[in-house]
Protein backbone atom coordinates (compact mmCIF):
# COMPACT_ATOMS: atom_id res chain seq x y z
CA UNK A 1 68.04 -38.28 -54.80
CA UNK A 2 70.22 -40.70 -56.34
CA UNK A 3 69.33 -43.07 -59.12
CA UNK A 4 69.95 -46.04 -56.88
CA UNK A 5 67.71 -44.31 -53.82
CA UNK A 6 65.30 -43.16 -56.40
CA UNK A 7 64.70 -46.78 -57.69
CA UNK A 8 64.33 -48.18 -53.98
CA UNK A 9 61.74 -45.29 -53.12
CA UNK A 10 59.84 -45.93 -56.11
CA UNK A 11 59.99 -49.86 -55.54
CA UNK A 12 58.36 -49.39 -51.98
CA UNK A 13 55.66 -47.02 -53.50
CA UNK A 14 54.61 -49.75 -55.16
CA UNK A 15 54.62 -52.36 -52.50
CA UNK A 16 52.42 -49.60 -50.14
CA UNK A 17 49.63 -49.79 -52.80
CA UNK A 18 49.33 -53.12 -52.22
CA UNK A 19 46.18 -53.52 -49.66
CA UNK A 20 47.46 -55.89 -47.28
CA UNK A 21 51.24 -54.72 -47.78
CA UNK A 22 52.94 -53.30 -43.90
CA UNK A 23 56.58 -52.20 -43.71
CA UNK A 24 58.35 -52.97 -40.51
CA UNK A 25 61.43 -52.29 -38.89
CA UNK A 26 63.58 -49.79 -37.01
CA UNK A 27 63.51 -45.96 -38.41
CA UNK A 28 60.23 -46.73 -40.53
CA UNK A 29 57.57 -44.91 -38.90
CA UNK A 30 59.79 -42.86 -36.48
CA UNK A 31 61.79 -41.80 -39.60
CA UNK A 32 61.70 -42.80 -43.54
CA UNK A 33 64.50 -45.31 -43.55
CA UNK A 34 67.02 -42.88 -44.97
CA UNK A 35 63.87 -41.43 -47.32
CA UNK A 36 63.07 -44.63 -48.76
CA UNK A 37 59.97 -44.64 -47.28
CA UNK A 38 59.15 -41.29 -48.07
CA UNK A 39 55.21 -40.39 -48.94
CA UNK A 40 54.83 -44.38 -47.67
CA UNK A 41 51.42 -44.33 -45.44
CA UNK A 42 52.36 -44.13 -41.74
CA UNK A 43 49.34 -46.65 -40.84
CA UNK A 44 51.56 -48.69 -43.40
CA UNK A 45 54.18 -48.92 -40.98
CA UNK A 46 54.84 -50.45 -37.39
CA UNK A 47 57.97 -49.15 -36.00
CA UNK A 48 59.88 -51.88 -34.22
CA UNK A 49 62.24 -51.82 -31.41
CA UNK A 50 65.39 -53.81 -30.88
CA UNK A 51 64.48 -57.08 -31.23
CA UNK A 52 65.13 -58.61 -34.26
CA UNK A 53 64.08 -62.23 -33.96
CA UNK A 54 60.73 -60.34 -32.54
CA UNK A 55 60.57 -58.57 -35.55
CA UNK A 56 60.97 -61.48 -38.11
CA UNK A 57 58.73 -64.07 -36.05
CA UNK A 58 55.80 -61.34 -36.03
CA UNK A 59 56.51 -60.82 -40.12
CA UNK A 60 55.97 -64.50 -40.13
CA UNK A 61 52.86 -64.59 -38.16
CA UNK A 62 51.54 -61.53 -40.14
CA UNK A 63 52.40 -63.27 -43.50
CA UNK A 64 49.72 -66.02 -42.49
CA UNK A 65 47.51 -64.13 -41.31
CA UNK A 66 47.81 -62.53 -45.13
CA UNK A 67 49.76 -59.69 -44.68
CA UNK A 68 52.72 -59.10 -47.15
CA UNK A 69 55.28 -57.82 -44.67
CA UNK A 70 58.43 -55.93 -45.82
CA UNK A 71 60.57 -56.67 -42.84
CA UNK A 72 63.49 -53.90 -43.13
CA UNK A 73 66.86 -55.03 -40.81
CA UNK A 74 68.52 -51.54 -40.48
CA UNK A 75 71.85 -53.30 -41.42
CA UNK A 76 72.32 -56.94 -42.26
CA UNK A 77 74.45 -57.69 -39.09
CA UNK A 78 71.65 -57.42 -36.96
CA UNK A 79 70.02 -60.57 -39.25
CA UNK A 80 72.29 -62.97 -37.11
CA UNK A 81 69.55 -62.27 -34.21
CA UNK A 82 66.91 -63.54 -36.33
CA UNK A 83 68.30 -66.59 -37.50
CA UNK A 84 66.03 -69.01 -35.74
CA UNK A 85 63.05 -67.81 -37.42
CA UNK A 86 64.63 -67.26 -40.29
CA UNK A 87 66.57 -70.61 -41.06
CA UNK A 88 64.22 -73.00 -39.03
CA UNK A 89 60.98 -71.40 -39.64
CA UNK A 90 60.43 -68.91 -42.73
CA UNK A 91 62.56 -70.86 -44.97
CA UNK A 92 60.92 -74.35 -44.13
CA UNK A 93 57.34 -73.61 -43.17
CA UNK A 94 56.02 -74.35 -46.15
CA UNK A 95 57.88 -78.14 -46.42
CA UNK A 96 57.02 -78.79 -42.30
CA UNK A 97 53.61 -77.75 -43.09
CA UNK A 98 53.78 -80.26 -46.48
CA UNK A 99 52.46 -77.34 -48.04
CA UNK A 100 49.71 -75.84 -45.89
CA UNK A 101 51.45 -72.63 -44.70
CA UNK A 102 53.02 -70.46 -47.59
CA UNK A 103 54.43 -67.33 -45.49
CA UNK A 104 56.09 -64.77 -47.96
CA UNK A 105 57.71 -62.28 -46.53
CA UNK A 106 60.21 -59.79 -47.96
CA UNK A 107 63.28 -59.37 -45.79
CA UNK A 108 64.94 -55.43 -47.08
CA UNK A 109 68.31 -55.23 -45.15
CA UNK A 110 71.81 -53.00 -45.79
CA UNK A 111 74.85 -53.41 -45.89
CA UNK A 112 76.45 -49.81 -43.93
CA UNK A 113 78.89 -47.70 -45.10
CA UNK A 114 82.36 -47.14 -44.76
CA UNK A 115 83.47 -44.29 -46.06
CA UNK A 116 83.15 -41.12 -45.47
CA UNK A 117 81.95 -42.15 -41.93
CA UNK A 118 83.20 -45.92 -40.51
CA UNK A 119 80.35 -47.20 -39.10
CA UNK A 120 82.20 -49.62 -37.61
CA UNK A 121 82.87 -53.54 -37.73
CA UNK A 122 78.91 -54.45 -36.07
CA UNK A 123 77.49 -52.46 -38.90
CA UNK A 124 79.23 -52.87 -42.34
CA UNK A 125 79.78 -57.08 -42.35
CA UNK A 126 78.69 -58.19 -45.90
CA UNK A 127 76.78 -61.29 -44.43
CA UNK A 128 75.62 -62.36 -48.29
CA UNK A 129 77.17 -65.75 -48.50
CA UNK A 130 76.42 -67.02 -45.39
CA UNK A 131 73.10 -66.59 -45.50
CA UNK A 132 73.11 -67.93 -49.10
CA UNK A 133 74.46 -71.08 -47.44
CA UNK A 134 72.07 -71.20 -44.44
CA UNK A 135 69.03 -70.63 -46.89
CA UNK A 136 67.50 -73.89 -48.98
CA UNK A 137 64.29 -71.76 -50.43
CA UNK A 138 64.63 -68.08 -49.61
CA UNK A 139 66.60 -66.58 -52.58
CA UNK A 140 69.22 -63.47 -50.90
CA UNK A 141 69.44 -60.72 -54.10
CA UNK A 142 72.43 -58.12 -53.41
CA UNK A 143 71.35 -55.37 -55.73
CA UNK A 144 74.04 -52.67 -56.87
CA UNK A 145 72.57 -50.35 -59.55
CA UNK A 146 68.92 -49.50 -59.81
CA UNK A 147 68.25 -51.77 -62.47
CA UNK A 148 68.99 -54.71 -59.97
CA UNK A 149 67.27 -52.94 -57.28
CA UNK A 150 63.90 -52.73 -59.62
CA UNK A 151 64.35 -56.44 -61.19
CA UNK A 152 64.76 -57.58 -57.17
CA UNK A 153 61.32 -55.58 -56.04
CA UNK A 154 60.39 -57.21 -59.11
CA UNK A 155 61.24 -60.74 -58.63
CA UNK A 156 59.67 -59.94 -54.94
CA UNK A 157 56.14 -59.37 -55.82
CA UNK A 158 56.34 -62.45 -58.29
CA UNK A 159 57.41 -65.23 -56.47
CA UNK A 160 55.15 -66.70 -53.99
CA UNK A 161 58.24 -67.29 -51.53
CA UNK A 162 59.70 -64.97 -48.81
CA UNK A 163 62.85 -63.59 -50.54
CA UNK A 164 65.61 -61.19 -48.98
CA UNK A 165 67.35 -58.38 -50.34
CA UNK A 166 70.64 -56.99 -49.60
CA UNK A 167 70.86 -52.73 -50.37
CA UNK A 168 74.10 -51.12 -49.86
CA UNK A 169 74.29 -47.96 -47.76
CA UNK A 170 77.11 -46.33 -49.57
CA UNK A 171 74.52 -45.90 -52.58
CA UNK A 172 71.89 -44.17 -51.25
């Protein structure tokens, strides 16, 4: 394993020791999301199926019910899907609520790969600034070495805001 895989595995080891901590997505329970959910619990993670706005509206109602949700998007151009309750609802809850509802969730997403295998135009769209644009209070981290990947984790367990970050297949 990598350095850059290594850090992510490590990073989600410590999110699963958190008590109220569930990873969700596609390729979580069925698989180990390219082994970076290796030795992760499997009653720590709900396998989804396509359906992403599904996927980050439950993540939302799971944050309030006090549930840290790591909400893993197999590749960021699926995020698109979700962008109604991402823009209009995760990112603004807590200012339509005037500050009663705090939902933090932690959006993991990839870019894919290109090389040595294409996966194509739907799966390798680097979708960073446009969500940066779309998104007033959820920060979007790319991380490229393992040292950003471990200061992003970081920043995620700090902050008491839902925060997304952006992993890049072709390091793994």
């Amino acid at each position: 394993m990598n350095a850059y895989k290594l850090a992510i595995w490590e990073e989600m080891k410590k999110f699963a020791v958190i008590p109220n901590s569930v990873f969700l997505g596609q390729q979580v329970a069925a698989e180990d999301f390219y082994g970076t959910l290796k030795d992760i619990p499997l009653e720590k993670r709900m396998e989804m199926p396509v359906a992403e706005e599904l996927q980050l509206g439950m993540s939302i109602g799971m944050a309030l019910q006090g549930y840290l949700p790591i909400s893993i998007y197999q590749r960021m151009d699926f995020l698109p899907r979700a962008c109604d309750q991402l823009v209009n609802h995760l990112d603004l809850i807590k200012e339509l609520s005037c500050g009663k509802f705090k939902p933090k969730v932690i959006i993991r997403t990839t870019i894919g790969v290109k090389h040595p295998l294409d996966t194509g135009l739907q799966h390798s769209k680097n979708l960073i600034d446009g969500f940066r644009h779309l998104l007033k209070n959820t920060p979007v981290v790319d991380v490229k070495t393992s040292e950003e990947v471990r200061d992003a984790y970081q920043l995620a367990r700090k902050i008491k805001s839902s925060i997304m970050i952006v992993e890049y297949q072709e390091l793994y």
